[in-house]
Protein backbone atom coordinates (compact mmCIF):
# COMPACT_ATOMS: atom_id res chain seq x y z
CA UNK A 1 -9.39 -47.10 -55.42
CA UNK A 2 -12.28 -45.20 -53.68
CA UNK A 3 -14.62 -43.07 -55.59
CA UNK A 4 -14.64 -38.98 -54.62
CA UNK A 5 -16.22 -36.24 -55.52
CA UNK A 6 -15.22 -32.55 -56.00
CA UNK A 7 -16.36 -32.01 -51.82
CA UNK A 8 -13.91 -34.44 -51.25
CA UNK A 9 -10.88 -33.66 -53.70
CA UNK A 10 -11.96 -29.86 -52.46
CA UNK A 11 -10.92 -30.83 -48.72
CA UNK A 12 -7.77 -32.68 -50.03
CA UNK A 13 -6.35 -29.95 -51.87
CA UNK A 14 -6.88 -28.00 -48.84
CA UNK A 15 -5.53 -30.59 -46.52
CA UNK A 16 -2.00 -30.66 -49.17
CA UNK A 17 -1.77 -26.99 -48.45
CA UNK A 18 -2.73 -25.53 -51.67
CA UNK A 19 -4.50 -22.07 -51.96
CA UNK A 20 -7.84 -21.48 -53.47
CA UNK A 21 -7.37 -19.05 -56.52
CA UNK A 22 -10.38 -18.63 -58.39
CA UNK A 23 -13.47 -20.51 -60.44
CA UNK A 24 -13.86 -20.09 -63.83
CA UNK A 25 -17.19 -19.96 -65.42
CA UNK A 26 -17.00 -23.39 -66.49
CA UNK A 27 -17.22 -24.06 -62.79
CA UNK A 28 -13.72 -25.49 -62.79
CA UNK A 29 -11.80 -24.10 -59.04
CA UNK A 30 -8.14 -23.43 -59.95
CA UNK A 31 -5.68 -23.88 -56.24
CA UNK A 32 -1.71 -22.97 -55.43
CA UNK A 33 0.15 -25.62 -54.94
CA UNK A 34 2.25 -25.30 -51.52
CA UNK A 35 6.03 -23.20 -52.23
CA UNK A 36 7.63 -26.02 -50.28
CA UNK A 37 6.96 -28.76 -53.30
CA UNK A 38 8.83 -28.99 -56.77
CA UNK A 39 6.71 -30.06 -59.56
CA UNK A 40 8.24 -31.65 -62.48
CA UNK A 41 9.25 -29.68 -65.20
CA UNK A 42 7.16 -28.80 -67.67
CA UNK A 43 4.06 -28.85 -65.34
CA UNK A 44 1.61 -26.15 -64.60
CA UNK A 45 2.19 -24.33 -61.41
CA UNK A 46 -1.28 -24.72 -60.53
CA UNK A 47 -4.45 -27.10 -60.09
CA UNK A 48 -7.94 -27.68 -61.65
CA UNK A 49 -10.94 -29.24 -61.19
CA UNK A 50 -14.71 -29.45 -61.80
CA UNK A 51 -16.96 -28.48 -59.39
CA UNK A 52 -20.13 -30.05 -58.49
CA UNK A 53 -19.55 -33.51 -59.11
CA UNK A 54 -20.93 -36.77 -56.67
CA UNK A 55 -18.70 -38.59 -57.54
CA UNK A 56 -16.14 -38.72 -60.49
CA UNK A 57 -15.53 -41.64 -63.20
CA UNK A 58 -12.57 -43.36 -62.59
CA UNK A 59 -10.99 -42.09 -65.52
CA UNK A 60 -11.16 -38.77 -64.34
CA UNK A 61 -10.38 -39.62 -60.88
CA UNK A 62 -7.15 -41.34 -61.82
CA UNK A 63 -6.06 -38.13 -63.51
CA UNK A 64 -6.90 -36.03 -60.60
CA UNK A 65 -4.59 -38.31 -58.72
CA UNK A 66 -1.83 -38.34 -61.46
CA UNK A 67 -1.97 -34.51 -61.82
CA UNK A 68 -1.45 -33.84 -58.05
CA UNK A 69 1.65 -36.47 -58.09
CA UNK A 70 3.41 -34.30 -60.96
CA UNK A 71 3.22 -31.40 -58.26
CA UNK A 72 5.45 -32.81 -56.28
CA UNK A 73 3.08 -35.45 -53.72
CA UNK A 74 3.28 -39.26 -53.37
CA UNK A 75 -0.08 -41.13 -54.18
CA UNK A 76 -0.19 -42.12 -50.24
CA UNK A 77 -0.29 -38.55 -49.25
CA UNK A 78 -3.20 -37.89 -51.54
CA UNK A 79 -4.97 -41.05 -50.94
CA UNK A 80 -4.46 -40.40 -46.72
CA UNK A 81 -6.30 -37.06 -47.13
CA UNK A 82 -9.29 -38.30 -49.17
CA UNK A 83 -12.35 -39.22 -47.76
């Protein structure tokens, strides 16, 4: 898989259709998933991530990734919009 950074996840996210929110003060931007997808139950109706990261470790890229699948998207629609 192909390393990204928050820039990158950012303009994903974005590219998905979700809606910025807000940032915490642990610089962590919270988006909106789209209306139009149906996460699985049991999962937050919402989306987090650390800002100001290069690039991430693949352990925390991979979880990016697996939390944006449990919102209802396919790992080739996330992987298209990445950089």
């Amino acid at each position: 898989m192909k390393a990204f950074g928050s820039k990158d996840l950012e303009e994903c996210v974005k590219k998905l259709g979700f809606t910025f929110d807000s940032i915490s003060s642990s610089h962590h931007a919270k988006y909106t998933p789209p209306h139009d997808r149906d996460p699985l139950p049991g999962v937050r109706p919402f989306f987090t991530f650390q800002l100001g990261r290069k690039t991430y470790d693949p352990n925390s890229a991979n979880r990016y990734i697996t939390q944006l699948k449990r919102l209802g998207f396919t790992k080739e629609e996330i992987l298209k919009h990445l950089k």
